[in-house]
PDB file of N, CA and C in Angstrom:
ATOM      1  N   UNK A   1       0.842  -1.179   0.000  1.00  0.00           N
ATOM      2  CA  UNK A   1       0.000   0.000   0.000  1.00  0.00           C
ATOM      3  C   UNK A   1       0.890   1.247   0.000  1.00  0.00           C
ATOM      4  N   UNK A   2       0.460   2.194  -0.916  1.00  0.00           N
ATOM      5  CA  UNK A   2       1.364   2.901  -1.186  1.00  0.00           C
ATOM      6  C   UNK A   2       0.787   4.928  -0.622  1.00  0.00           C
ATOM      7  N   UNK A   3       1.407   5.422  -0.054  1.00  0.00           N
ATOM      8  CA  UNK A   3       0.999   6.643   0.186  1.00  0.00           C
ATOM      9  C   UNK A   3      -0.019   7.600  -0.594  1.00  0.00           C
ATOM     10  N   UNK A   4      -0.206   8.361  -0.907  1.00  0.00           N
ATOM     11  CA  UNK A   4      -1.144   9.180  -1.771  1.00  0.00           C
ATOM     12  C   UNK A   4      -1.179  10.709  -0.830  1.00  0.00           C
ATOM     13  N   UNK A   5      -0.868  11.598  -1.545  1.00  0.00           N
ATOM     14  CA  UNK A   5      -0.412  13.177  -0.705  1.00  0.00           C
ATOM     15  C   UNK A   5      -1.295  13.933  -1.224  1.00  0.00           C
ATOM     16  N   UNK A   6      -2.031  14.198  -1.214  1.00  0.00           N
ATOM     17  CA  UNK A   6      -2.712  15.779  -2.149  1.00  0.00           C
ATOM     18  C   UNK A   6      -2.707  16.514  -1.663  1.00  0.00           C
ATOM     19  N   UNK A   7      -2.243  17.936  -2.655  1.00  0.00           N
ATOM     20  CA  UNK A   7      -1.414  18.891  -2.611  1.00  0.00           C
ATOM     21  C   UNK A   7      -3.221  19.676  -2.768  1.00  0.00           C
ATOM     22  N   UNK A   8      -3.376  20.873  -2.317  1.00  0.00           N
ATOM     23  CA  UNK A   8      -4.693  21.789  -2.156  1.00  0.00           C
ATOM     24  C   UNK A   8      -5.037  23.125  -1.851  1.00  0.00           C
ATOM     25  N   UNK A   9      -5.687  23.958  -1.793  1.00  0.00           N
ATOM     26  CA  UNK A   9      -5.976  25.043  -0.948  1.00  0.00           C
ATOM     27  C   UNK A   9      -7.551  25.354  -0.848  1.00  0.00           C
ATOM     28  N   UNK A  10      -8.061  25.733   0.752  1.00  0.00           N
ATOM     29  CA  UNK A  10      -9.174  25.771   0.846  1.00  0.00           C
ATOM     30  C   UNK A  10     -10.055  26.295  -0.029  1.00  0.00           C
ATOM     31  N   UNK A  11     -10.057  27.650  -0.484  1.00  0.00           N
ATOM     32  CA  UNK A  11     -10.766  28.174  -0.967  1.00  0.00           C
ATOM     33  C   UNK A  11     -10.823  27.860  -2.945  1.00  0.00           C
ATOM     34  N   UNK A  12     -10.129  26.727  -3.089  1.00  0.00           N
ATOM     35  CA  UNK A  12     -10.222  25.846  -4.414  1.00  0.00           C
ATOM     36  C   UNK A  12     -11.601  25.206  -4.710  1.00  0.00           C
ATOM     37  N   UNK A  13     -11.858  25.508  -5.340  1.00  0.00           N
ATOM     38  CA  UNK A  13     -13.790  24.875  -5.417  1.00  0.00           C
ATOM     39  C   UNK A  13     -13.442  23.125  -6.365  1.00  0.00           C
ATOM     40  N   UNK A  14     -12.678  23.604  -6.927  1.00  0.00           N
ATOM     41  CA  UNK A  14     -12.175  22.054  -7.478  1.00  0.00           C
ATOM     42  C   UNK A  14     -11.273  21.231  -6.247  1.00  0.00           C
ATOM     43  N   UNK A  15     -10.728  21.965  -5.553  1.00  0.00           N
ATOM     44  CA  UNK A  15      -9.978  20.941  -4.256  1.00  0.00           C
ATOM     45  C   UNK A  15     -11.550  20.586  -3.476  1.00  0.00           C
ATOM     46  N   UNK A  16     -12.590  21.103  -3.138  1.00  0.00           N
ATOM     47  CA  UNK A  16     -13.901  20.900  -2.309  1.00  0.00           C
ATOM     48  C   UNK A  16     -14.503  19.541  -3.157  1.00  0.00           C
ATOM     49  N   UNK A  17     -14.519  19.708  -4.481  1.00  0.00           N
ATOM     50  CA  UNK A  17     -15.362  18.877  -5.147  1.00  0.00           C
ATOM     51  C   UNK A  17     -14.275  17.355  -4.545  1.00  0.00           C
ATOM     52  N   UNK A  18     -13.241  17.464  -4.846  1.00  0.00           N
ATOM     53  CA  UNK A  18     -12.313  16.118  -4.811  1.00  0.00           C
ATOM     54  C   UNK A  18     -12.292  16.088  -3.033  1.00  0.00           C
ATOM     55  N   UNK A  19     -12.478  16.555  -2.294  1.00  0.00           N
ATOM     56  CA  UNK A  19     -12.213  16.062  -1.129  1.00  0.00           C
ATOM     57  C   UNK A  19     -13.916  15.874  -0.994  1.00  0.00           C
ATOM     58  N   UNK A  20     -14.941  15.751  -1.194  1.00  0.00           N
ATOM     59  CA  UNK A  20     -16.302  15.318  -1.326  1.00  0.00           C
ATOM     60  C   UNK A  20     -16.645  14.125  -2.148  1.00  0.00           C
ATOM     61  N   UNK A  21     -15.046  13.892  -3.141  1.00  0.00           N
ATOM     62  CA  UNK A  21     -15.531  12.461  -3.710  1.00  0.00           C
ATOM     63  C   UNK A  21     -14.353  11.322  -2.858  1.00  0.00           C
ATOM     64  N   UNK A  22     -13.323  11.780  -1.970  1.00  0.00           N
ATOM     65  CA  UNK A  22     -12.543  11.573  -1.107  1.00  0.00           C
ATOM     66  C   UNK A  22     -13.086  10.737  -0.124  1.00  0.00           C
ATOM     67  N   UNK A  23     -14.581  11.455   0.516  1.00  0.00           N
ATOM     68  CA  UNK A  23     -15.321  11.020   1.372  1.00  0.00           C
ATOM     69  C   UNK A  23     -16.148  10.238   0.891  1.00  0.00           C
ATOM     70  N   UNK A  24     -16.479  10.021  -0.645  1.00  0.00           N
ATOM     71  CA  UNK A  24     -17.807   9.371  -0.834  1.00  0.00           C
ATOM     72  C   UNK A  24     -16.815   8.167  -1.045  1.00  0.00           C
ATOM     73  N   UNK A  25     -15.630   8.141  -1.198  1.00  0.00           N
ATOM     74  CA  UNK A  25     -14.820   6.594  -1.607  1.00  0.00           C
ATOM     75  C   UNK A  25     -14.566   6.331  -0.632  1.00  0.00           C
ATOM     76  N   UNK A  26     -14.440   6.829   0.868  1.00  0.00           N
ATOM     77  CA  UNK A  26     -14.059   6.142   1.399  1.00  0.00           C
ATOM     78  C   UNK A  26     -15.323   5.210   2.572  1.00  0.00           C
ATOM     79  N   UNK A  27     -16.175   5.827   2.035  1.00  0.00           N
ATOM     80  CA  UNK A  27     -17.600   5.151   2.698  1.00  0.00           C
ATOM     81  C   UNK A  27     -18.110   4.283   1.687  1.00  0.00           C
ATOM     82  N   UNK A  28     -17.900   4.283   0.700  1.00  0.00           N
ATOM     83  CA  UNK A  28     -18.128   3.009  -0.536  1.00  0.00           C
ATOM     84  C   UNK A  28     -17.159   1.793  -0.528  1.00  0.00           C
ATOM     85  N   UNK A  29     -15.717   2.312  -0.257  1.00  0.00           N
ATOM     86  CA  UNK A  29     -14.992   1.164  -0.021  1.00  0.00           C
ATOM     87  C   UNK A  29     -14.012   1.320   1.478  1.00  0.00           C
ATOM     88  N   UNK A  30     -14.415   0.797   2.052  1.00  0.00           N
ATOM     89  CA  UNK A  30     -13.975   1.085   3.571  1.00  0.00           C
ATOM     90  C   UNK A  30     -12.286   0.665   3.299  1.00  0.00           C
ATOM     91  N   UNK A  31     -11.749  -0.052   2.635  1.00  0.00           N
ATOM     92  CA  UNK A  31     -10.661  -0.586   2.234  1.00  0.00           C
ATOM     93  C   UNK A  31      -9.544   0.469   1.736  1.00  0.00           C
ATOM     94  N   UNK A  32     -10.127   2.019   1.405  1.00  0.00           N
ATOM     95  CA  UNK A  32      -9.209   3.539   0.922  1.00  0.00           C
ATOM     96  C   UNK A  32      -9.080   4.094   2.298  1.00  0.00           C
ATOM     97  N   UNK A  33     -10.298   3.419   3.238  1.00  0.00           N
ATOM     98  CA  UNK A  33      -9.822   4.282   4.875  1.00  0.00           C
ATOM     99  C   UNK A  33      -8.324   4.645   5.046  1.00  0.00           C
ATOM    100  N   UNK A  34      -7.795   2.860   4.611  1.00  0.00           N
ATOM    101  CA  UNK A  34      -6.697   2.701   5.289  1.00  0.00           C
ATOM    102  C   UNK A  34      -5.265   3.231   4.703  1.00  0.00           C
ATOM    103  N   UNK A  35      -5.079   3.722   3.585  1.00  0.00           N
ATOM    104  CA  UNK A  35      -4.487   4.356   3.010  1.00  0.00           C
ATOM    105  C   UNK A  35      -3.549   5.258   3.486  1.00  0.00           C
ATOM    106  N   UNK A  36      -2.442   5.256   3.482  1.00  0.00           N
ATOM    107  CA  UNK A  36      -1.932   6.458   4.129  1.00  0.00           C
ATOM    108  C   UNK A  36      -2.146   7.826   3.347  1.00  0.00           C
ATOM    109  N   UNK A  37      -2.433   8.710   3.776  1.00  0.00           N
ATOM    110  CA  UNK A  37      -3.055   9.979   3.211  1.00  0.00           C
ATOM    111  C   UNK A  37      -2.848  11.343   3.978  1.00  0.00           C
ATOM    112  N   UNK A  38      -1.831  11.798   3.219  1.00  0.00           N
ATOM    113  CA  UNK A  38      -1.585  13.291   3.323  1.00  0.00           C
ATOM    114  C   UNK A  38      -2.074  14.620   2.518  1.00  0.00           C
ATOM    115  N   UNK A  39      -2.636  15.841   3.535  1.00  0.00           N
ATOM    116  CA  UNK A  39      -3.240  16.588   2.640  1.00  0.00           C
ATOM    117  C   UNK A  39      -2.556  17.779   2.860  1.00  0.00           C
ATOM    118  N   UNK A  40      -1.933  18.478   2.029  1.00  0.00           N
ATOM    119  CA  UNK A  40      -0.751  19.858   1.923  1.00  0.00           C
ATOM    120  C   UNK A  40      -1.598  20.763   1.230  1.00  0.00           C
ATOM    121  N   UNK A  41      -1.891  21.699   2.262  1.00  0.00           N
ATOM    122  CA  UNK A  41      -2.382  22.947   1.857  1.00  0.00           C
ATOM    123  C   UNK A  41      -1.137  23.901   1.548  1.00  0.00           C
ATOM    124  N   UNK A  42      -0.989  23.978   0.235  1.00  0.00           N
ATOM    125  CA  UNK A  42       0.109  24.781  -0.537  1.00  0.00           C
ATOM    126  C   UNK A  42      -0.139  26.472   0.352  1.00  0.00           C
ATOM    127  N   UNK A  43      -0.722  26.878   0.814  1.00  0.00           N
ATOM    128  CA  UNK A  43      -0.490  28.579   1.022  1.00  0.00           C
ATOM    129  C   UNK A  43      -0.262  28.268   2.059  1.00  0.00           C
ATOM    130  N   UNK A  44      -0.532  27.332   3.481  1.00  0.00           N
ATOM    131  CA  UNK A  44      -0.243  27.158   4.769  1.00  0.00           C
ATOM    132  C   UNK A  44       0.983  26.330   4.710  1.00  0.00           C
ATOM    133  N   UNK A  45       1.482  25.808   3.821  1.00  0.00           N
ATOM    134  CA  UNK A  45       2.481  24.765   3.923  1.00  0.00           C
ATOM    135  C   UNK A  45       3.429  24.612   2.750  1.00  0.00           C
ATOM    136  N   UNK A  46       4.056  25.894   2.201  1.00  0.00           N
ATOM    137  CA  UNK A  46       4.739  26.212   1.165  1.00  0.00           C
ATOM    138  C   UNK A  46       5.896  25.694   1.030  1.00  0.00           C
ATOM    139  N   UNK A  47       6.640  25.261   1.558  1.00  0.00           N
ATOM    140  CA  UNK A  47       7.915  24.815   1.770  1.00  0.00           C
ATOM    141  C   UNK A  47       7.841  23.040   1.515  1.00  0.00           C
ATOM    142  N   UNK A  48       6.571  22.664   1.670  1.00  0.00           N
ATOM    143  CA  UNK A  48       6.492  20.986   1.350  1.00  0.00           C
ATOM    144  C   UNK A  48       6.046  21.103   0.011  1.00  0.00           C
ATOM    145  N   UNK A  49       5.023  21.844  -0.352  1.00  0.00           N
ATOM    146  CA  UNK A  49       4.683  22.388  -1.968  1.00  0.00           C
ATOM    147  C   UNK A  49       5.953  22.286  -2.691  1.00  0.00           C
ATOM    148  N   UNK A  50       6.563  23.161  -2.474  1.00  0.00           N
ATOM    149  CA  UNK A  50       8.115  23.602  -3.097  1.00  0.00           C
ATOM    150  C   UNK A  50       8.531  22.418  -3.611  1.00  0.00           C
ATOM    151  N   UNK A  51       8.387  21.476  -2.807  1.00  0.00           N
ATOM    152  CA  UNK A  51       9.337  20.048  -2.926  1.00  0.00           C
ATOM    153  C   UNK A  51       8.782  19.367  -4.120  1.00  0.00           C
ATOM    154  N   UNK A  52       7.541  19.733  -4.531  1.00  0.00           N
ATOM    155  CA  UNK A  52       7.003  19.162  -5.674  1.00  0.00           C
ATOM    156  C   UNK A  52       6.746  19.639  -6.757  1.00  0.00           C
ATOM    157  N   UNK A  53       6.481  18.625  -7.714  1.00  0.00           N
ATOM    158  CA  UNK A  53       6.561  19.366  -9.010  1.00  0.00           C
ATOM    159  C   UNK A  53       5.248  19.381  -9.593  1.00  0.00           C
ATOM    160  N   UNK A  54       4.147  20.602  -9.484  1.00  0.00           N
ATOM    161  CA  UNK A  54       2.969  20.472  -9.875  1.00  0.00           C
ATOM    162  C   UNK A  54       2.766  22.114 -10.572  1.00  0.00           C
ATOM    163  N   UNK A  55       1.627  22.184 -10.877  1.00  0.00           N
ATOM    164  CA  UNK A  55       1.433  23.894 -11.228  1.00  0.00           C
ATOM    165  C   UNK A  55      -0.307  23.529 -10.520  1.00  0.00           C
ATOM    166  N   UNK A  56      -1.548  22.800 -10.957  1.00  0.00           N
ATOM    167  CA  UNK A  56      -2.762  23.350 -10.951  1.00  0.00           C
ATOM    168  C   UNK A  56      -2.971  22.295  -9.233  1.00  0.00           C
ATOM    169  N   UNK A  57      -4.252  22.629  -8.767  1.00  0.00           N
ATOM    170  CA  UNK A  57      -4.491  21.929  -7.599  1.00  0.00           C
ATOM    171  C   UNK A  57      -6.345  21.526  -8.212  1.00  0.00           C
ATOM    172  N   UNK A  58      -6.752  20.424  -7.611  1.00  0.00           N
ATOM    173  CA  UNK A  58      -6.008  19.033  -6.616  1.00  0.00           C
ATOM    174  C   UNK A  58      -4.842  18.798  -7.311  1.00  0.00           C
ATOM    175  N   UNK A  59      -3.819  18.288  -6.784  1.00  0.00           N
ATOM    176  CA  UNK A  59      -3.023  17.381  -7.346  1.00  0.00           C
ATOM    177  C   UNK A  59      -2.581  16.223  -6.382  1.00  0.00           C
ATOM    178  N   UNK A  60      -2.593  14.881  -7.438  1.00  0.00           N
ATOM    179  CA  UNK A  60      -2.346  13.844  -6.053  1.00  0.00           C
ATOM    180  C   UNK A  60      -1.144  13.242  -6.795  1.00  0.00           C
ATOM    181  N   UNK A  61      -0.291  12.739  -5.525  1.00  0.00           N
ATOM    182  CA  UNK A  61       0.932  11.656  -5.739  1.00  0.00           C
ATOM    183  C   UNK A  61       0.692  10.600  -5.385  1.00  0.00           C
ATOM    184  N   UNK A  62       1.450   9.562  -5.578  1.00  0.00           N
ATOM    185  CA  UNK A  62       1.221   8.315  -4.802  1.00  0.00           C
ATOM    186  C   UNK A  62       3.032   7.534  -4.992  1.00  0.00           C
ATOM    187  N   UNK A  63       3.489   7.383  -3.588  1.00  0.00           N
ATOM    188  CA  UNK A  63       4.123   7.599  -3.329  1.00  0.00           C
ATOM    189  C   UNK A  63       5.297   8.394  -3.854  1.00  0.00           C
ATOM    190  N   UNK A  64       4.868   9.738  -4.112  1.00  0.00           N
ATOM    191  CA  UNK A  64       6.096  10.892  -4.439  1.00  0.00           C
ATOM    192  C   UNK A  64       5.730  10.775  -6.410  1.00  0.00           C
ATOM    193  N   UNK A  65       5.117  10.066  -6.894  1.00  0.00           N
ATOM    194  CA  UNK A  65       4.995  10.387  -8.202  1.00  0.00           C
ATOM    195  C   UNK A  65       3.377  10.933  -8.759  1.00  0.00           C
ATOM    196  N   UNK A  66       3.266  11.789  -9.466  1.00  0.00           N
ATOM    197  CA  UNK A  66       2.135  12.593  -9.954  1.00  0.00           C
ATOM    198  C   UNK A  66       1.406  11.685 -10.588  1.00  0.00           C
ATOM    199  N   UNK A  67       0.172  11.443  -9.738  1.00  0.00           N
ATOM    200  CA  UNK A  67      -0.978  10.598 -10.893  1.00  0.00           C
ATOM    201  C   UNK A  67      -2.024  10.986 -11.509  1.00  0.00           C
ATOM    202  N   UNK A  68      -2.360  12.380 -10.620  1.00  0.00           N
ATOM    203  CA  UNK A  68      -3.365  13.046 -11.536  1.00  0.00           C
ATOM    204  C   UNK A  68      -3.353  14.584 -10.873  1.00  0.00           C
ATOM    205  N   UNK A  69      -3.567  15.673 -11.701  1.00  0.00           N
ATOM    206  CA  UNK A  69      -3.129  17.284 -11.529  1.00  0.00           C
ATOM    207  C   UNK A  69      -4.318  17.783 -11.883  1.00  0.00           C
ATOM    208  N   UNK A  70      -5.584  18.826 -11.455  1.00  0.00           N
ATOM    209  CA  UNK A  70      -6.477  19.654 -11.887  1.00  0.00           C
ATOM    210  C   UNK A  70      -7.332  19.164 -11.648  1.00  0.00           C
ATOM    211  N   UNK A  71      -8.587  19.559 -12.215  1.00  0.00           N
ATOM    212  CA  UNK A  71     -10.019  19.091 -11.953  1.00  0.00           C
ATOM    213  C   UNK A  71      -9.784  17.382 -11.479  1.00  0.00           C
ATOM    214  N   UNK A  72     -11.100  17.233 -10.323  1.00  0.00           N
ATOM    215  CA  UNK A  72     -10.715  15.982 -10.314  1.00  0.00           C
ATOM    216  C   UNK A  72     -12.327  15.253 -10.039  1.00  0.00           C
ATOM    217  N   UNK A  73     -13.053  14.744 -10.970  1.00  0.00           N
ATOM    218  CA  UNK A  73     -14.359  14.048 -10.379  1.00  0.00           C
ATOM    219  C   UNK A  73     -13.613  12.805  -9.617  1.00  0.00           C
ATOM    220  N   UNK A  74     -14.823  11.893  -9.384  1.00  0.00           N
ATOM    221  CA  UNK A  74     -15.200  10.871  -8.668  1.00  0.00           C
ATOM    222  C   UNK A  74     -14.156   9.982  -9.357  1.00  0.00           C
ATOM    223  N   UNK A  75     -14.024   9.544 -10.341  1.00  0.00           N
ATOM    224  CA  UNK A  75     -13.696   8.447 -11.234  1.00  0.00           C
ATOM    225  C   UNK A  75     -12.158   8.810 -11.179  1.00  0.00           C
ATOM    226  N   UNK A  76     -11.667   9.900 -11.115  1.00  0.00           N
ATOM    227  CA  UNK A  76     -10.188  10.633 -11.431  1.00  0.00           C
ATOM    228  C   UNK A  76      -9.415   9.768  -9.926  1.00  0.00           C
ATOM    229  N   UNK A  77     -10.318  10.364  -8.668  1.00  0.00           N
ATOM    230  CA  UNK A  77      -9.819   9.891  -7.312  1.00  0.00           C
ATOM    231  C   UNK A  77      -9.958   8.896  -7.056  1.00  0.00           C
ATOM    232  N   UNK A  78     -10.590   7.723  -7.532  1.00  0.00           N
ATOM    233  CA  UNK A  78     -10.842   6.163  -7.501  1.00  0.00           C
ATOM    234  C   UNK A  78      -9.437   5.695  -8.010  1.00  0.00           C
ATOM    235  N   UNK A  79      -9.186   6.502  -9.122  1.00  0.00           N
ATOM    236  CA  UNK A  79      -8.409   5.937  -9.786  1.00  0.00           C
ATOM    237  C   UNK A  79      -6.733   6.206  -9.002  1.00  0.00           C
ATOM    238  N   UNK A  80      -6.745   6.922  -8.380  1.00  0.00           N
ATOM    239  CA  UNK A  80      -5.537   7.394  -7.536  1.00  0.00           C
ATOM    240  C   UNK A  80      -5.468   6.261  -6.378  1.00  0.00           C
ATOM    241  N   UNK A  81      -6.915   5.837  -5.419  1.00  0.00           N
ATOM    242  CA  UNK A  81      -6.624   5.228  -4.855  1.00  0.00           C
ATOM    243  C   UNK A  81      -6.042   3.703  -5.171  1.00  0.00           C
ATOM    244  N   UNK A  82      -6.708   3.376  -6.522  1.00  0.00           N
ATOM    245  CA  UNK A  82      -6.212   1.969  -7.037  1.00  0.00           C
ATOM    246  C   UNK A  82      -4.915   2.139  -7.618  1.00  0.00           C
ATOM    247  N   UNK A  83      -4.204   3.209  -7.829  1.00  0.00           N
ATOM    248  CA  UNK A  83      -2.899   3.152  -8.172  1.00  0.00           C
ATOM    249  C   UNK A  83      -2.250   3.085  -6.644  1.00  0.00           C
ATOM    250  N   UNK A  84      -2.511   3.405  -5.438  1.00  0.00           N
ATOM    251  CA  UNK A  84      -1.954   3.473  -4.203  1.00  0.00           C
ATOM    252  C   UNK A  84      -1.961   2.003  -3.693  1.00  0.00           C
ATOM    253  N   UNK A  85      -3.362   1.121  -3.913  1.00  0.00           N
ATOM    254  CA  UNK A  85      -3.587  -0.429  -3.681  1.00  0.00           C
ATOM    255  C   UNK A  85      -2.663  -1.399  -4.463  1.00  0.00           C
ATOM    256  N   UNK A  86      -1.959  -0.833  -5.672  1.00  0.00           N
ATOM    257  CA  UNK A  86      -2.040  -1.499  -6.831  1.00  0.00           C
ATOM    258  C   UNK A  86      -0.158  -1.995  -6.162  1.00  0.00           C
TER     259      UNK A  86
END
């Protein structure tokens, strides 16, 4: 099982939508609970941002490599967690 970090900032209406399909995966498959999961708010936490290589937000890693950057529905974040299971 592999980490998964997403990089964010509150007032992102596309970071709200992905942390709302965040929650709906993890009550559909109780099995993403367990995931290790970090969430870096880039304006409160600039210096861990820095360390990465992204431009748009959501953006998620899984362990330290970019699996998906920008808008993110339901199907985008499923797919992050099965690259983290995988």
């Amino acid at each position: 099982m592999k980490k998964i970090t997403m990089f964010m900032f509150e007032s992102c209406p596309h970071c709200k939508l992905a942390r709302k399909c965040l929650d709906e995966l993890k009550a559909e498959h109780p099995e993403y609970a367990a995931v290790p999961f970090e969430m870096v708010d880039e304006k409160k936490q600039p210096d861990v941002a820095a360390k990465y290589d992204y431009y748009y937000v959501p953006t998620f890693f899984v362990d330290g490599e970019k699996v998906h950057e920008g808008h993110a529905e339901k199907a985008d974040v499923e797919k992050v967690f099965k690259t983290a299971l995988a």
